[in-house]
N, C-alpha and C. Protein backbone atom coordinates (compact mmCIF):
# COMPACT_ATOMS: atom_id res chain seq x y z
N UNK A 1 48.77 -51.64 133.12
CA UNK A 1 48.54 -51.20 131.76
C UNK A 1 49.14 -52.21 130.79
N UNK A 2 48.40 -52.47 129.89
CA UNK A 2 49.14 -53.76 129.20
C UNK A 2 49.17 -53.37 127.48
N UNK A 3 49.99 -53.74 126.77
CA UNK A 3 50.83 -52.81 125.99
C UNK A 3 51.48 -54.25 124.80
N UNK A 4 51.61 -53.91 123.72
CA UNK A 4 51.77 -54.80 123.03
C UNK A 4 52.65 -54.26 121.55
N UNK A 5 53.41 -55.14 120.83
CA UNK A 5 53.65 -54.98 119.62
C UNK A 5 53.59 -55.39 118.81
N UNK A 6 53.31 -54.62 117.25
CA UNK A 6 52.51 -55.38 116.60
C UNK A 6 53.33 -54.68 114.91
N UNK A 7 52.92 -55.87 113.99
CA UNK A 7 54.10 -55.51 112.92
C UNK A 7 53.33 -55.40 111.80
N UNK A 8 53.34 -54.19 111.02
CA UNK A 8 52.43 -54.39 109.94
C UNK A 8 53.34 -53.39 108.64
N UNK A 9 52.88 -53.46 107.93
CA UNK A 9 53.88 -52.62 106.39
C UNK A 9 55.09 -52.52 106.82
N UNK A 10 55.36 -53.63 106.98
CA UNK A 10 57.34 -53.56 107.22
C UNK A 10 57.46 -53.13 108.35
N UNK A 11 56.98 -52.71 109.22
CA UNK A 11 57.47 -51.69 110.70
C UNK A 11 56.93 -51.86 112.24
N UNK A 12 57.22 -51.96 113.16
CA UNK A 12 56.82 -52.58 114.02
C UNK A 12 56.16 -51.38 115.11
N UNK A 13 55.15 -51.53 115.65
CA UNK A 13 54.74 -50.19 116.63
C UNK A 13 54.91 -50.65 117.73
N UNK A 14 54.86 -50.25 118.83
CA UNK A 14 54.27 -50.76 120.22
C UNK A 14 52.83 -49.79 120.29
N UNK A 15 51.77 -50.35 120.80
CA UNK A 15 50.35 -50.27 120.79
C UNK A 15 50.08 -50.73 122.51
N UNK A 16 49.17 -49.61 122.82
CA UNK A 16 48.17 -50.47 123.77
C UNK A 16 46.61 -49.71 123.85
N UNK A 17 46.06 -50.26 124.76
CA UNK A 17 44.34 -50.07 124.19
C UNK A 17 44.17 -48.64 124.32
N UNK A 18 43.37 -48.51 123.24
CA UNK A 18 42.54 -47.08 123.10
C UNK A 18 43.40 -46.31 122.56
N UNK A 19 44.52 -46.33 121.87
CA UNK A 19 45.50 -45.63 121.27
C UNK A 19 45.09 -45.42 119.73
N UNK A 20 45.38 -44.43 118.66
CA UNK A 20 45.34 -43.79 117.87
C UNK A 20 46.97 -44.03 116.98
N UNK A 21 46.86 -44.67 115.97
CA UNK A 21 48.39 -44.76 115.03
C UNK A 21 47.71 -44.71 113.67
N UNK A 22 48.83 -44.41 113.16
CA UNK A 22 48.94 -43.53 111.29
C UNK A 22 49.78 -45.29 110.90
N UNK A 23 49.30 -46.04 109.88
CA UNK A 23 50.32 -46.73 109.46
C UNK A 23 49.82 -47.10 107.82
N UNK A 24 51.07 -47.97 107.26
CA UNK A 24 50.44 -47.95 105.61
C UNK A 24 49.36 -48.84 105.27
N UNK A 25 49.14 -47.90 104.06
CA UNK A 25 47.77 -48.21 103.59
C UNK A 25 46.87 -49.74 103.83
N UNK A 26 46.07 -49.90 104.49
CA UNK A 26 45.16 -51.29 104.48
C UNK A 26 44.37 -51.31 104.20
N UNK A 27 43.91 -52.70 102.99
CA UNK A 27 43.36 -53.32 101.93
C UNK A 27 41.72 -53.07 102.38
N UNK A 28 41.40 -52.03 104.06
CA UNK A 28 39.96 -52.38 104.85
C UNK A 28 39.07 -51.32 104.11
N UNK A 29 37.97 -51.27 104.38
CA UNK A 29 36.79 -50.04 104.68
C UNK A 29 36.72 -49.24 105.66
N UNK A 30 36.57 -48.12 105.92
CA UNK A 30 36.11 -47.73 107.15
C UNK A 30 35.90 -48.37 108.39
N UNK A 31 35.58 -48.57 109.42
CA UNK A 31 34.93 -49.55 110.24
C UNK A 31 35.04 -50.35 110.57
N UNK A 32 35.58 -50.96 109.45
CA UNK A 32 36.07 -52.55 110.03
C UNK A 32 37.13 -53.12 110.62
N UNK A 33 36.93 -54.40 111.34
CA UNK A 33 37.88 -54.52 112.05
C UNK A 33 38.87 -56.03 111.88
N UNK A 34 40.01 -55.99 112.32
CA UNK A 34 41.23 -56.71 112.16
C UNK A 34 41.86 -57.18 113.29
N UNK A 35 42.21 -58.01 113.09
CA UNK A 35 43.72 -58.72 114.16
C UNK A 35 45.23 -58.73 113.65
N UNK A 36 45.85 -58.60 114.49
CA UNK A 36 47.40 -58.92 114.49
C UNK A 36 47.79 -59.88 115.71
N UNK A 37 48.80 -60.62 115.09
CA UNK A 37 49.22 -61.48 116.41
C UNK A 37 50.32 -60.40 116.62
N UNK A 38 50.42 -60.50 118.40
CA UNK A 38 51.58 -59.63 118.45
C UNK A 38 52.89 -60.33 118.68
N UNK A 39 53.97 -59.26 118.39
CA UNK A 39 55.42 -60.25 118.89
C UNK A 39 55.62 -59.81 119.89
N UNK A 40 55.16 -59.33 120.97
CA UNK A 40 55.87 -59.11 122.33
C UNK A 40 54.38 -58.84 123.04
N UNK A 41 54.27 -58.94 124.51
CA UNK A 41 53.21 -58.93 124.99
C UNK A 41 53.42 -58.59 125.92
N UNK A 42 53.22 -57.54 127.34
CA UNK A 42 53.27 -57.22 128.24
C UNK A 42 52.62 -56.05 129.09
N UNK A 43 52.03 -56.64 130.64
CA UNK A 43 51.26 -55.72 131.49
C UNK A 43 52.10 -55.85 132.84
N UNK A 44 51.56 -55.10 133.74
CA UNK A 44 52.20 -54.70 134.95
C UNK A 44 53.15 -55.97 135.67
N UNK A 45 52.82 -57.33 135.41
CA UNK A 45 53.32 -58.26 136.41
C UNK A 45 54.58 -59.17 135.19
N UNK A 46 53.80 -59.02 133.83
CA UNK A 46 54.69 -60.10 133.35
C UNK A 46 55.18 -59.65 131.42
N UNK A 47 55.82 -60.10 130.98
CA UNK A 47 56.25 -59.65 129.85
C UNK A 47 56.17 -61.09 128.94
N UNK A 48 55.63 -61.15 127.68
CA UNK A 48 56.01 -62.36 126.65
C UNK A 48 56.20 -62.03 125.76
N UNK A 49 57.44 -62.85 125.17
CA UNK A 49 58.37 -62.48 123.80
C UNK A 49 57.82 -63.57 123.02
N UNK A 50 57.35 -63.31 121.71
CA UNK A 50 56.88 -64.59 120.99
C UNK A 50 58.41 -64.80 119.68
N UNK A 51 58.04 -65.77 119.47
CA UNK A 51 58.95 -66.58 118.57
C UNK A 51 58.51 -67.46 117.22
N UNK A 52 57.97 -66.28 116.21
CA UNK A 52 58.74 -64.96 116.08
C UNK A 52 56.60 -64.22 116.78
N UNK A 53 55.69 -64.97 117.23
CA UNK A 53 54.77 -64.07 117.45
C UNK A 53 54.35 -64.84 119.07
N UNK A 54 53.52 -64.11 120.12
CA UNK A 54 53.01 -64.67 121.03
C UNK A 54 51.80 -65.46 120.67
N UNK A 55 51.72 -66.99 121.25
CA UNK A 55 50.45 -67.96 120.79
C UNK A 55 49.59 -67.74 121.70
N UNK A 56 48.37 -67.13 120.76
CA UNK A 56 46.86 -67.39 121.52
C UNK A 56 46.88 -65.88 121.72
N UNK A 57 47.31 -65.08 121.59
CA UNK A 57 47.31 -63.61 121.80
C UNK A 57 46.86 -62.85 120.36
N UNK A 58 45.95 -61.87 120.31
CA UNK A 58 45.69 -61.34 119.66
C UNK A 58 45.33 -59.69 119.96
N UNK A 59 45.68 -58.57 119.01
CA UNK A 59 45.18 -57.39 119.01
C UNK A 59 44.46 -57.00 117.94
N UNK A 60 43.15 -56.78 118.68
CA UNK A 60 41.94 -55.96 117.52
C UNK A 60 42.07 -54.67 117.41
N UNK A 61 42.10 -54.54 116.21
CA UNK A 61 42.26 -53.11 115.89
C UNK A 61 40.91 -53.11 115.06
N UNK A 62 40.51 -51.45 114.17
CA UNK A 62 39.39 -51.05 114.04
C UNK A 62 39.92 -49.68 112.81
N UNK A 63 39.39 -49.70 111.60
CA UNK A 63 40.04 -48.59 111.30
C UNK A 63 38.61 -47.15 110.96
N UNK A 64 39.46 -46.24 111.27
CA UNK A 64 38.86 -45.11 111.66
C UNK A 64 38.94 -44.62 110.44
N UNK A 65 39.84 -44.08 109.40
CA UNK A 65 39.73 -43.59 108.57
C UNK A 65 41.38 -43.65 107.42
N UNK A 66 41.19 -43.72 106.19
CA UNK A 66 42.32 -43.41 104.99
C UNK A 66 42.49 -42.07 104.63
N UNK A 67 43.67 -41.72 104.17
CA UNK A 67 44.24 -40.77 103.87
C UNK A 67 45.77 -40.20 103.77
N UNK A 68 46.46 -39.04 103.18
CA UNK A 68 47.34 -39.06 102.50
C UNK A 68 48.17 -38.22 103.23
N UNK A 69 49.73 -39.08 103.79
CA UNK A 69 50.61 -37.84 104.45
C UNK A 69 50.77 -36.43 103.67
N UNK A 70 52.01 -35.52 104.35
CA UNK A 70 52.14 -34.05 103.85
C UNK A 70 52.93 -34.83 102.47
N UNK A 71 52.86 -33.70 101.37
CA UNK A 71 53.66 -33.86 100.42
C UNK A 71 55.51 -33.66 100.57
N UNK A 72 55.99 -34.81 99.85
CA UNK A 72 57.75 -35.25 99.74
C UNK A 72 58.01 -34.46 98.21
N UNK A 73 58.37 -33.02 98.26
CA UNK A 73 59.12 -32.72 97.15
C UNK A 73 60.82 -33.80 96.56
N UNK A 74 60.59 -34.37 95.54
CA UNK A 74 62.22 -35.02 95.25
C UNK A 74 62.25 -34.18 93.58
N UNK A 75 63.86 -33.89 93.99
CA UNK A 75 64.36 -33.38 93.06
C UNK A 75 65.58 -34.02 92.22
N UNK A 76 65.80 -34.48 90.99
CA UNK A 76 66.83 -34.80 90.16
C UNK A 76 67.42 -33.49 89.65
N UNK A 77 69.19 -33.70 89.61
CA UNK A 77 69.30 -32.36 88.86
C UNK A 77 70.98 -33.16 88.49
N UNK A 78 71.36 -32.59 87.17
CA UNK A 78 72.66 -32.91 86.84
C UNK A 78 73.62 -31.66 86.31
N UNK A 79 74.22 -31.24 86.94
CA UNK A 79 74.97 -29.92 86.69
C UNK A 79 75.74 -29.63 85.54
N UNK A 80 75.73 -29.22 84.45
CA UNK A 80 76.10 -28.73 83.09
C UNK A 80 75.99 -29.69 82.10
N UNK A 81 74.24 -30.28 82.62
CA UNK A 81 73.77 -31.03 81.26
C UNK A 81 72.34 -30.58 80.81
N UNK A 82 71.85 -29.33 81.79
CA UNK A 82 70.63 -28.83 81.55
C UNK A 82 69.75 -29.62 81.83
N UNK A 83 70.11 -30.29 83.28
CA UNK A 83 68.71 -31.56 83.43
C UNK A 83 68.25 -30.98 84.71
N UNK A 84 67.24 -31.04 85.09
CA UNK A 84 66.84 -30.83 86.15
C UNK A 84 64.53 -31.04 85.84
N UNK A 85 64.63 -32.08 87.28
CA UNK A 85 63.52 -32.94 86.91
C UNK A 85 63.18 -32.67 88.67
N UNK A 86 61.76 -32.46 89.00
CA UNK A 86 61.28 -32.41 89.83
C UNK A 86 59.79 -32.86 90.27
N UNK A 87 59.33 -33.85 91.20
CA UNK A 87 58.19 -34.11 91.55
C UNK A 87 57.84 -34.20 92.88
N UNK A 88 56.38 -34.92 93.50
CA UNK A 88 56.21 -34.64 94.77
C UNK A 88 55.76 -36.21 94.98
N UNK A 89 55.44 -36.68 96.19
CA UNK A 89 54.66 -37.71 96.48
C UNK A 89 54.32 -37.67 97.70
N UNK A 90 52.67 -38.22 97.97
CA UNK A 90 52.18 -38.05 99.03
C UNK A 90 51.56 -39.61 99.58
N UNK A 91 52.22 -39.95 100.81
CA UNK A 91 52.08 -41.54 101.34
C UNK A 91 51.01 -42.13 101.45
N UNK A 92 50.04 -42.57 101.16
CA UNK A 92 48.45 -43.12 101.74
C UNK A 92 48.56 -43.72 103.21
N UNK A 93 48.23 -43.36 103.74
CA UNK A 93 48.23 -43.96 105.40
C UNK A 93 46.55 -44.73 105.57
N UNK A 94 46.38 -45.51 106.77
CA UNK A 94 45.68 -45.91 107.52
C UNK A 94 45.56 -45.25 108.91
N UNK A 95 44.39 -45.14 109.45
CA UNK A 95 44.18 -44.33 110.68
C UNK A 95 43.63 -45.44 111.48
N UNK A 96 44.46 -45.90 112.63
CA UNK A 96 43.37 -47.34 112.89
C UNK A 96 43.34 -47.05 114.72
N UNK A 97 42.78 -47.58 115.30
CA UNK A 97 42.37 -47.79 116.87
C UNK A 97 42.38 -48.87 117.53
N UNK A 98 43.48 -49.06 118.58
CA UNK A 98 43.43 -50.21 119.08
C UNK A 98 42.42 -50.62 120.21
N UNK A 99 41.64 -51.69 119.70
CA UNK A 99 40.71 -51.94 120.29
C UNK A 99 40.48 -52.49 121.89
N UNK A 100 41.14 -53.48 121.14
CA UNK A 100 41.50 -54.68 122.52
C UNK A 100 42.59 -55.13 122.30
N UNK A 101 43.58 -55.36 123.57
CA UNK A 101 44.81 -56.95 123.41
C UNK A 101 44.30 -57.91 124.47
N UNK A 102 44.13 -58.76 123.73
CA UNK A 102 43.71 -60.23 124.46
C UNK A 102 45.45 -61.09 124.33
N UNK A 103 45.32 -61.45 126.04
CA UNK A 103 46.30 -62.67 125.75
C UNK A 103 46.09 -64.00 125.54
């Protein structure tokens, strides 16, 4: 089984084929598809650490669909000044599919 990691909006996943991940928002359409070089690379016999990515290795990914995590209530409040301020925010994610890892 060969298995890979791959770094995108600040954060790093480990991925391998045919897998399903939530990550932030990308600039794509529907459908279309992308590469990442990965920084680490490994299947049953051997493991490669790239520096800082593995050369000649690539993972296609494919995105499936956009959309918006659960809502983050944040609250401001200052105690005997009559302040109190409250809102929500909801994350835009990417829904993407790993296609292939080629080494």
């Amino acid at each position: 089984m060969k298995f890979a990691v791959i770094k995108t909006g600040g954060k790093q996943y480990l991925v391998s084929e045919g897998e399903m991940l939530e990550v932030e928002m990308l600039k794509l359409k529907e459908g279309e598809k992308m590469d990442f070089n990965p920084l680490l690379l490994a299947d049953d016999a051997s493991v490669k650490v790239g520096k800082p990515e593995v050369p000649g290795a690539k993972v296609v990914v494919s995105v499936v669909s956009h959309g918006k995590g659960e809502k983050i209530k944040v609250i401001k409040f200052h105690r005997k000044v009559r302040y109190k301020k409250t809102y929500g925010h909801r994350q835009p994610f990417t829904r993407i599919k790993i296609e292939k890892i080629t080494a």
